[in-house]
N, C-alpha and C. Protein backbone atom coordinates (compact mmCIF):
# COMPACT_ATOMS: atom_id res chain seq x y z
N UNK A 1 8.27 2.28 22.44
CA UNK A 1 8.34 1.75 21.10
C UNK A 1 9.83 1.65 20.73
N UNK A 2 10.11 0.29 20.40
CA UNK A 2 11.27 0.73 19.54
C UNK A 2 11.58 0.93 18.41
N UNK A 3 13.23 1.24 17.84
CA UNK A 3 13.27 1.93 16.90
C UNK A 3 12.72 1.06 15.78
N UNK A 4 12.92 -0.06 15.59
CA UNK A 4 12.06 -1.22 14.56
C UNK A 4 10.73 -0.58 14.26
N UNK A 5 9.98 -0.63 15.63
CA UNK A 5 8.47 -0.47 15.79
C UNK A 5 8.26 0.77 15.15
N UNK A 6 9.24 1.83 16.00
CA UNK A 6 8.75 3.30 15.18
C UNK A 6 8.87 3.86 13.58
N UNK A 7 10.20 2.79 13.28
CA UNK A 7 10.86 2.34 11.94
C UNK A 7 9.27 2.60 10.67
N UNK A 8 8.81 0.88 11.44
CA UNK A 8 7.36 0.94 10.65
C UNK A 8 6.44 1.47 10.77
N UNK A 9 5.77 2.43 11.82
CA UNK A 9 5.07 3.23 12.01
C UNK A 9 5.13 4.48 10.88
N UNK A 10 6.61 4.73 10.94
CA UNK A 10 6.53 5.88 10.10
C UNK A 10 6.23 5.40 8.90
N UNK A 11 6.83 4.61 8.07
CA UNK A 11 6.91 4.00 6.87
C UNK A 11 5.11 4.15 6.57
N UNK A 12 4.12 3.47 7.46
CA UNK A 12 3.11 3.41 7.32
C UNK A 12 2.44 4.40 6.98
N UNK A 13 2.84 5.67 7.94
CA UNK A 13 2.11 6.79 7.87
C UNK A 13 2.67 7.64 6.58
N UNK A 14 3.55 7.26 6.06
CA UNK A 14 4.25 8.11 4.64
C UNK A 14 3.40 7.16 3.74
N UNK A 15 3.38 5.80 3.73
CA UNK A 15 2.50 5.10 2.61
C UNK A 15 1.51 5.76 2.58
N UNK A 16 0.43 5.75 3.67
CA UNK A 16 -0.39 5.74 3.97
C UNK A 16 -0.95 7.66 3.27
N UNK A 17 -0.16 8.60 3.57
CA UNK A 17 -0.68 9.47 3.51
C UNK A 17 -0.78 10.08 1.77
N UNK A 18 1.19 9.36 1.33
CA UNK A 18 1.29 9.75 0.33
C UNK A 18 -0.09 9.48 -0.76
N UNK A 19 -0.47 7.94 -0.97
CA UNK A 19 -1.65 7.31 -1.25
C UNK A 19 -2.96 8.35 -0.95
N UNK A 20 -3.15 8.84 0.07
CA UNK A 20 -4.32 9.66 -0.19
C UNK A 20 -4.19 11.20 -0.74
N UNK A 21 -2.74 11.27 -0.61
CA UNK A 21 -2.78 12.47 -1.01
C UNK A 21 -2.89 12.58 -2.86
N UNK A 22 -2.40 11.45 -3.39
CA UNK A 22 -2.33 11.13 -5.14
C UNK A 22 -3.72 10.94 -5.11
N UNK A 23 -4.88 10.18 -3.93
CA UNK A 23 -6.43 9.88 -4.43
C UNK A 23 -7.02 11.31 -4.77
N UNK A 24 -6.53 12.41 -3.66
CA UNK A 24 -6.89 13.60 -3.33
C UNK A 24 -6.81 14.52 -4.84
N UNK A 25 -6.01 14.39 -4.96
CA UNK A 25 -5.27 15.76 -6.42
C UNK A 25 -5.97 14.63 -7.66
N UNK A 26 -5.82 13.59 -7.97
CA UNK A 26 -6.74 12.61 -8.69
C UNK A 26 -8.21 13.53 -8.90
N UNK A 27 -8.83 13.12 -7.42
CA UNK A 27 -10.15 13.40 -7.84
C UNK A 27 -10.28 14.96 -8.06
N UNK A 28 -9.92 16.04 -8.29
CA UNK A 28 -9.67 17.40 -8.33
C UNK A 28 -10.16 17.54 -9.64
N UNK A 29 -9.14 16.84 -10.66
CA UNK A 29 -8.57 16.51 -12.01
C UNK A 29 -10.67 16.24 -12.69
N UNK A 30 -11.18 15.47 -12.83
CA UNK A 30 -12.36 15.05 -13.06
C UNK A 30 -13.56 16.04 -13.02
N UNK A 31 -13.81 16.21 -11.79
CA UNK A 31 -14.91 17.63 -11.87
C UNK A 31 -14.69 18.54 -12.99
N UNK A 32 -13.11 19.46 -13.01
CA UNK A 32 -12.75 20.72 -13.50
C UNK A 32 -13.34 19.82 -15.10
N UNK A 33 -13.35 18.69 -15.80
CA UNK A 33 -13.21 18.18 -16.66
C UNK A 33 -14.78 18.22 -17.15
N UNK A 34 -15.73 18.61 -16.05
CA UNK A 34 -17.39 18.58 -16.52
C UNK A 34 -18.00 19.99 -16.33
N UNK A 35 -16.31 20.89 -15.64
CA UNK A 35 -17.09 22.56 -15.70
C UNK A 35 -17.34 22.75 -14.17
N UNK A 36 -17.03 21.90 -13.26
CA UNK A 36 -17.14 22.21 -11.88
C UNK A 36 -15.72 22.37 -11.05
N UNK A 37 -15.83 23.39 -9.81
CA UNK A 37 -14.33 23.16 -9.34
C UNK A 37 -14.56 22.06 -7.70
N UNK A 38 -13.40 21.71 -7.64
CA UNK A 38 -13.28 20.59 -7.19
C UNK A 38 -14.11 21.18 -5.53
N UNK A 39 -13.99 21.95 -5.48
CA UNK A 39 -14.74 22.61 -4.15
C UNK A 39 -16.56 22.37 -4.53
N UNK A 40 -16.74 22.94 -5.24
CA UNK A 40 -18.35 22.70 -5.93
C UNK A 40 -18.73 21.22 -6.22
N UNK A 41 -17.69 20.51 -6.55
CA UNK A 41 -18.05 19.10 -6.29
C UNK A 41 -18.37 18.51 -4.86
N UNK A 42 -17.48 18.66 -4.02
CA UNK A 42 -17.24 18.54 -2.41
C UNK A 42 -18.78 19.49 -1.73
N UNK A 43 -18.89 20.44 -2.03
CA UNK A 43 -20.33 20.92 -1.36
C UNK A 43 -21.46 20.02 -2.44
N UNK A 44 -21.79 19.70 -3.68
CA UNK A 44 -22.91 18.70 -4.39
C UNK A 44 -23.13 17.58 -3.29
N UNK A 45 -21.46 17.02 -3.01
CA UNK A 45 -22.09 15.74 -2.60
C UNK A 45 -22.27 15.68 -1.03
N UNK A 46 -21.58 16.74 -0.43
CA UNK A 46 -22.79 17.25 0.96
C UNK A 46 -23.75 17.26 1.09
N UNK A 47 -24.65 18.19 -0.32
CA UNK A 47 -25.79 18.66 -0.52
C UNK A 47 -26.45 17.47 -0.40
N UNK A 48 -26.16 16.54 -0.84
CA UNK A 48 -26.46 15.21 -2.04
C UNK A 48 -27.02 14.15 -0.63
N UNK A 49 -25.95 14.38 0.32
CA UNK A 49 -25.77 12.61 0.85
C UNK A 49 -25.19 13.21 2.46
N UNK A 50 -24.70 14.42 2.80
CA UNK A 50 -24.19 14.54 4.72
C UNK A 50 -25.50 14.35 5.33
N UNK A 51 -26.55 14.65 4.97
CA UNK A 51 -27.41 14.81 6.23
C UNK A 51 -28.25 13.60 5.68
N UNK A 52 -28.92 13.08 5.28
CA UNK A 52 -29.53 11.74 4.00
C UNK A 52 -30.88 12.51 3.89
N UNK A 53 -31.08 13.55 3.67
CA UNK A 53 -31.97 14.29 3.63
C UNK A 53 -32.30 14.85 1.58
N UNK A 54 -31.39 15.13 1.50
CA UNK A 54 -31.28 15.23 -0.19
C UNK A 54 -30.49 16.93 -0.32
N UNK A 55 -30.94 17.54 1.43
CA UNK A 55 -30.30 19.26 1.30
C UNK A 55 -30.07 19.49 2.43
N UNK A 56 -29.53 20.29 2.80
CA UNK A 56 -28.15 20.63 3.65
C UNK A 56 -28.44 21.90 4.16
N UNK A 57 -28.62 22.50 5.37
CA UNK A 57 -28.17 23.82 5.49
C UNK A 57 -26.57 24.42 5.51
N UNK A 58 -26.42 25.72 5.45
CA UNK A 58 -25.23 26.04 5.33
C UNK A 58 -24.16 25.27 6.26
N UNK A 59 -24.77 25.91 7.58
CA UNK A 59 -24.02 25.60 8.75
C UNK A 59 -23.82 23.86 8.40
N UNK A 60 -25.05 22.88 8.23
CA UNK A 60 -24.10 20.99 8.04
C UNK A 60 -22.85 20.90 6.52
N UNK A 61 -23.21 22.30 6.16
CA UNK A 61 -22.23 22.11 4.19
C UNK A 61 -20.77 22.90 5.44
N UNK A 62 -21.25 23.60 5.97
CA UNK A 62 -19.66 24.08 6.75
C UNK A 62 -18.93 23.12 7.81
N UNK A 63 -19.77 22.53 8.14
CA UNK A 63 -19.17 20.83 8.80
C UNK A 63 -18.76 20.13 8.19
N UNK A 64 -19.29 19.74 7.15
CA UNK A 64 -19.03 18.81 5.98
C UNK A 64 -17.67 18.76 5.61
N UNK A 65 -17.52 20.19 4.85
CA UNK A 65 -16.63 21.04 4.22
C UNK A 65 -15.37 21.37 5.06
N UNK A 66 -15.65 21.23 6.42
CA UNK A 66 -14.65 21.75 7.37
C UNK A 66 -14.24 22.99 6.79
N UNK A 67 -14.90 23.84 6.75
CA UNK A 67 -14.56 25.66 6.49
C UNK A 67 -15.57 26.30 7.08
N UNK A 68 -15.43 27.68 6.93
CA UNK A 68 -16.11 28.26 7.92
C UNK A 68 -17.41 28.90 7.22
N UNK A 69 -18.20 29.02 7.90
CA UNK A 69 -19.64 29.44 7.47
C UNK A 69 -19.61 30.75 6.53
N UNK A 70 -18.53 31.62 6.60
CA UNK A 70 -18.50 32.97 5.50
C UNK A 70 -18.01 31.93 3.87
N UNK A 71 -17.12 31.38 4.18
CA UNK A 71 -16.51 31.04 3.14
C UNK A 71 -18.10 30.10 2.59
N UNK A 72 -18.60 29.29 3.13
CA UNK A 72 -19.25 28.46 2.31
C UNK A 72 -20.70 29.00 1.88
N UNK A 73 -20.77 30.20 2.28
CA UNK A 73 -22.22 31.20 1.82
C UNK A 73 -21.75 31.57 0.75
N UNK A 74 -19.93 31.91 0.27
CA UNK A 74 -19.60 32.54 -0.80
C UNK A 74 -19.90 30.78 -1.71
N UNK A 75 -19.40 29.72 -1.65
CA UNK A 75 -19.03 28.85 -2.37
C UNK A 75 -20.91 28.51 -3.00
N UNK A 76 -21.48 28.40 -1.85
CA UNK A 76 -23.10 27.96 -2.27
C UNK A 76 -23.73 29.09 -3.26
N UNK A 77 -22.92 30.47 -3.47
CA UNK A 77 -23.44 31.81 -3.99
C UNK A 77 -22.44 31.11 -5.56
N UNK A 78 -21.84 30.64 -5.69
CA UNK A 78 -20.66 30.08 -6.64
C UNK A 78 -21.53 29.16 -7.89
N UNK A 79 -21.64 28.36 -6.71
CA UNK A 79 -22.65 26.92 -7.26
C UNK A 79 -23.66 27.47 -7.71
N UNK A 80 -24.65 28.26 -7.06
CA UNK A 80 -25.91 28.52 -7.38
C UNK A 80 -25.83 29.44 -9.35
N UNK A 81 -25.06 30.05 -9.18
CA UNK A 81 -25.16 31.25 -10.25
C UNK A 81 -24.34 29.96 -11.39
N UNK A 82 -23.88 28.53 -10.83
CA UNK A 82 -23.41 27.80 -12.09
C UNK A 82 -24.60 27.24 -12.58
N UNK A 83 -25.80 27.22 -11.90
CA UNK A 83 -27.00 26.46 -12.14
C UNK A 83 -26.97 24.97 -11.25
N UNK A 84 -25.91 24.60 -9.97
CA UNK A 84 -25.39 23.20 -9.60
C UNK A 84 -26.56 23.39 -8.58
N UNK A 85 -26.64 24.30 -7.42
CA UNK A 85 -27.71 24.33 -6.46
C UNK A 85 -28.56 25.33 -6.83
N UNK A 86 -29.55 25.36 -5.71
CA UNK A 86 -30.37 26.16 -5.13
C UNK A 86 -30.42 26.39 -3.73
N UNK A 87 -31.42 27.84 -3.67
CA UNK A 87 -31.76 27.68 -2.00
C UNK A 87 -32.69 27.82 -1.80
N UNK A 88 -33.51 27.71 -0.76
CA UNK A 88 -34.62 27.83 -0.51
C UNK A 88 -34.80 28.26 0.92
N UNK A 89 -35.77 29.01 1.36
CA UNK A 89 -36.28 29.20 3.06
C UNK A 89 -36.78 28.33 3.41
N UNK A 90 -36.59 27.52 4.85
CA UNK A 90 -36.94 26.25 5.52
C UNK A 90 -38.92 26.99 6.03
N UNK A 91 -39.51 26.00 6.19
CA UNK A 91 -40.59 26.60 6.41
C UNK A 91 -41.01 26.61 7.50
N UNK A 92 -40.82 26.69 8.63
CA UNK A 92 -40.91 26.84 10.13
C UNK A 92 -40.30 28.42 9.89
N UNK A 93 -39.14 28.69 9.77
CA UNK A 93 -38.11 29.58 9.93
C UNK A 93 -37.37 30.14 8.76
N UNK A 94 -37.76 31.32 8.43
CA UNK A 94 -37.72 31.77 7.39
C UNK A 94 -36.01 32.43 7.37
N UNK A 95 -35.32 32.01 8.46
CA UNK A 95 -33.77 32.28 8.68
C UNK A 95 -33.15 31.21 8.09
N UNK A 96 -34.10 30.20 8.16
CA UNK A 96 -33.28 28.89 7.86
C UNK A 96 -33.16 28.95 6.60
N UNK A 97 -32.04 28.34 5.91
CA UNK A 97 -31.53 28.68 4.17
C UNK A 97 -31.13 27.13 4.27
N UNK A 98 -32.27 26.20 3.12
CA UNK A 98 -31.87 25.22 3.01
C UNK A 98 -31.20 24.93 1.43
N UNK A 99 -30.18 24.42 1.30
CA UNK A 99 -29.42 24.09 -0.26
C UNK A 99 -29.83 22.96 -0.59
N UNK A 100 -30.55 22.97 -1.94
CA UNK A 100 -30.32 21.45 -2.70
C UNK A 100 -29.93 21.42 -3.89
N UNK A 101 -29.65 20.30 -4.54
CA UNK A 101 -29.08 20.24 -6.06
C UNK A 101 -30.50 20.44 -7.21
N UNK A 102 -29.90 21.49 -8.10
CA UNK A 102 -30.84 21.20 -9.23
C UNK A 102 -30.88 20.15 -10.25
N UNK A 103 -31.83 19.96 -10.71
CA UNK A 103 -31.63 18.73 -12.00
C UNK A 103 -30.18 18.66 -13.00
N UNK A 104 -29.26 19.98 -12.86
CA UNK A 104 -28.06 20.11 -13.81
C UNK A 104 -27.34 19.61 -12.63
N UNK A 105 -27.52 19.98 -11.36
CA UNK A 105 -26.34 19.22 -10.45
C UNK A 105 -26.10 18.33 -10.30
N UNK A 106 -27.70 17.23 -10.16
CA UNK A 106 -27.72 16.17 -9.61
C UNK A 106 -27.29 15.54 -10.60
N UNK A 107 -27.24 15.64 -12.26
CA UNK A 107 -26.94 14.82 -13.23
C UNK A 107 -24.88 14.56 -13.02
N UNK A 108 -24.63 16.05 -13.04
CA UNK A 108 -23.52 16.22 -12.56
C UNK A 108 -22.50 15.17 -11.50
N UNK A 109 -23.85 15.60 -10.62
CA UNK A 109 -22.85 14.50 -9.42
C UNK A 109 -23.39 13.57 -9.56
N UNK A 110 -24.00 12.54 -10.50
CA UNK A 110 -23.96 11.27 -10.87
C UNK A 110 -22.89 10.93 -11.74
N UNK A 111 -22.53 11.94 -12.65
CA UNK A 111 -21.30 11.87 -13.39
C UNK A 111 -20.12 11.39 -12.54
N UNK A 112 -20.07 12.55 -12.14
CA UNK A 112 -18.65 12.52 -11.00
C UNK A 112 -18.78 11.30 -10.38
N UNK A 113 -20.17 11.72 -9.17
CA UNK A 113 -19.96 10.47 -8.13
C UNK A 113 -19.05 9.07 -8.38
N UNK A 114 -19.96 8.46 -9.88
CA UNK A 114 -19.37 7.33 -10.53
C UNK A 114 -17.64 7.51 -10.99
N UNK A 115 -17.10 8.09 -11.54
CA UNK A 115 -15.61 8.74 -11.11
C UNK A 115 -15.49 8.46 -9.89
N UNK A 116 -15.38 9.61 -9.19
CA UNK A 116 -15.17 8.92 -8.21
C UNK A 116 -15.14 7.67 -7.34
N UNK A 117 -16.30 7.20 -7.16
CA UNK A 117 -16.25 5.66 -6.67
C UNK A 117 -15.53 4.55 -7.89
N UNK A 118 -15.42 5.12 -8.76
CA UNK A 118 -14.32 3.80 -9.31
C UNK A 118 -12.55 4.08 -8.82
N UNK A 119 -12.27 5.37 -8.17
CA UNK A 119 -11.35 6.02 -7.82
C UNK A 119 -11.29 5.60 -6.74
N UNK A 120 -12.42 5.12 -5.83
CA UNK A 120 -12.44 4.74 -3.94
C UNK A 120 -12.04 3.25 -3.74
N UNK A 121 -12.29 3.01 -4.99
CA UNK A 121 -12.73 0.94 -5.50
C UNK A 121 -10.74 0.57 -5.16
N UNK A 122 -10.12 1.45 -6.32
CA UNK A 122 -8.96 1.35 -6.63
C UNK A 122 -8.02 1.59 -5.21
N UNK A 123 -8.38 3.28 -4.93
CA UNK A 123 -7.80 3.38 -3.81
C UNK A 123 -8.04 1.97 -2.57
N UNK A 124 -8.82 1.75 -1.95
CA UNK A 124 -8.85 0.73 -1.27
C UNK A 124 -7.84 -0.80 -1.79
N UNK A 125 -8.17 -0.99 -2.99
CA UNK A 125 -7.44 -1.97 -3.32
C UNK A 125 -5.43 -1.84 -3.26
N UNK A 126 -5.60 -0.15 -3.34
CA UNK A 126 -3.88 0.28 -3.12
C UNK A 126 -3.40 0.08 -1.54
N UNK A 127 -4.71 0.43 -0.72
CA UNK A 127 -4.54 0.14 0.89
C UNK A 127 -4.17 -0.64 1.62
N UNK A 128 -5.10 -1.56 0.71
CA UNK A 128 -5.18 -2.77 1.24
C UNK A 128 -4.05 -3.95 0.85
N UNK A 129 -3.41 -3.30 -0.29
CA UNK A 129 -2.25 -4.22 -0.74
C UNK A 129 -0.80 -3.56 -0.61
N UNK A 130 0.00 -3.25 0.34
CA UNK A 130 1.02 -2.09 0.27
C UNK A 130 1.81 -2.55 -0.41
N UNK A 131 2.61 -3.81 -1.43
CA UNK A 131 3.07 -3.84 -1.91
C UNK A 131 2.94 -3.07 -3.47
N UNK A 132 1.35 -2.81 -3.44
CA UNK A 132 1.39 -2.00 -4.72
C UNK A 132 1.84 -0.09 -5.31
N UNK A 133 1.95 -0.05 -3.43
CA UNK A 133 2.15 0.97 -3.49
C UNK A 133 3.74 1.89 -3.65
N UNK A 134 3.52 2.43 -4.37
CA UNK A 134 5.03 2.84 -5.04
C UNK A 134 5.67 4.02 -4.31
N UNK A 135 6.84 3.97 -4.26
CA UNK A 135 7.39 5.18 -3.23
C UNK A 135 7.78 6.26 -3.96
N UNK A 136 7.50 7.46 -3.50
CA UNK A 136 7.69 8.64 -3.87
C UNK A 136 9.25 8.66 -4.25
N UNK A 137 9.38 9.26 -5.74
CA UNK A 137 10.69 9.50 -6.27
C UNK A 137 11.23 10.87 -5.80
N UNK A 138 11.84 10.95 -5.09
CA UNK A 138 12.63 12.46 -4.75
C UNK A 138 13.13 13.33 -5.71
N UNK A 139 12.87 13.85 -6.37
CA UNK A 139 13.86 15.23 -7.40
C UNK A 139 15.19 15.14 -7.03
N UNK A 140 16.20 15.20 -7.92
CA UNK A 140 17.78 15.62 -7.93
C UNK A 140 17.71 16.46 -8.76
């Protein structure tokens, strides 16, 4: 590669990341704004939509989530006592612990969701147009 080539490579990958990182801290901002933390949002819409099932066991919310299975027994123990999920025993296997949203969650993450996807609409349109995208001002 040369230095031109690598020139724009990088450029890309600083657009590119800075942009998701402002979508990222964005959508954070919204949840905390309906009483949820931005983590309890991120496991709803696991619950909601990773497997297209409507509920999730721990172990697909710790894939999802990319964290580890202790941490997300504490986060689903979080949610549950907010009234966002439930759990239930799978019925083959009474080991199996399946999570779904209650009627306060699911209203919830219709709230959000819609936030959000007007947030995905935008972002894409920032992607897809790099001239709109503005460069990070450095501190002096």
């Amino acid at each position: 590669m040369n230095p031109q080539e690598y020139k724009k490579v990088i450029q890309d990958l600083v657009s590119f990341r800075y942009t998701l990182r402002k979508f990222l801290r964005a959508g954070d901002d919204a949840p905390r704004e309906y009483g949820v933390t931005p983590r309890q949002y991120q496991l709803m819409l696991g619950v909601a939509g990773f497997t297209g099932t409507g509920h999730a066991t721990v172990s697909e919310l710790a894939e999802f989530l990319q964290e580890k299975h202790n941490s997300v027994v504490g986060l689903v123990d979080r949610a549950g006592h907010s009234g966002f999920v439930r759990r239930a025993s799978g019925s083959g296997d009474r080991r199996l612990v399946l999570v779904s949203l209650t009627s306060r969650g699911e209203k919830t993450l219709a709230r959000l969701s819609q936030l959000d996807g007007e947030a995905v609409m935008r972002l894409r349109e920032e992607l897809l147009n790099r001239e709109s995208i503005r460069k990070p001002r450095h501190p002096h």
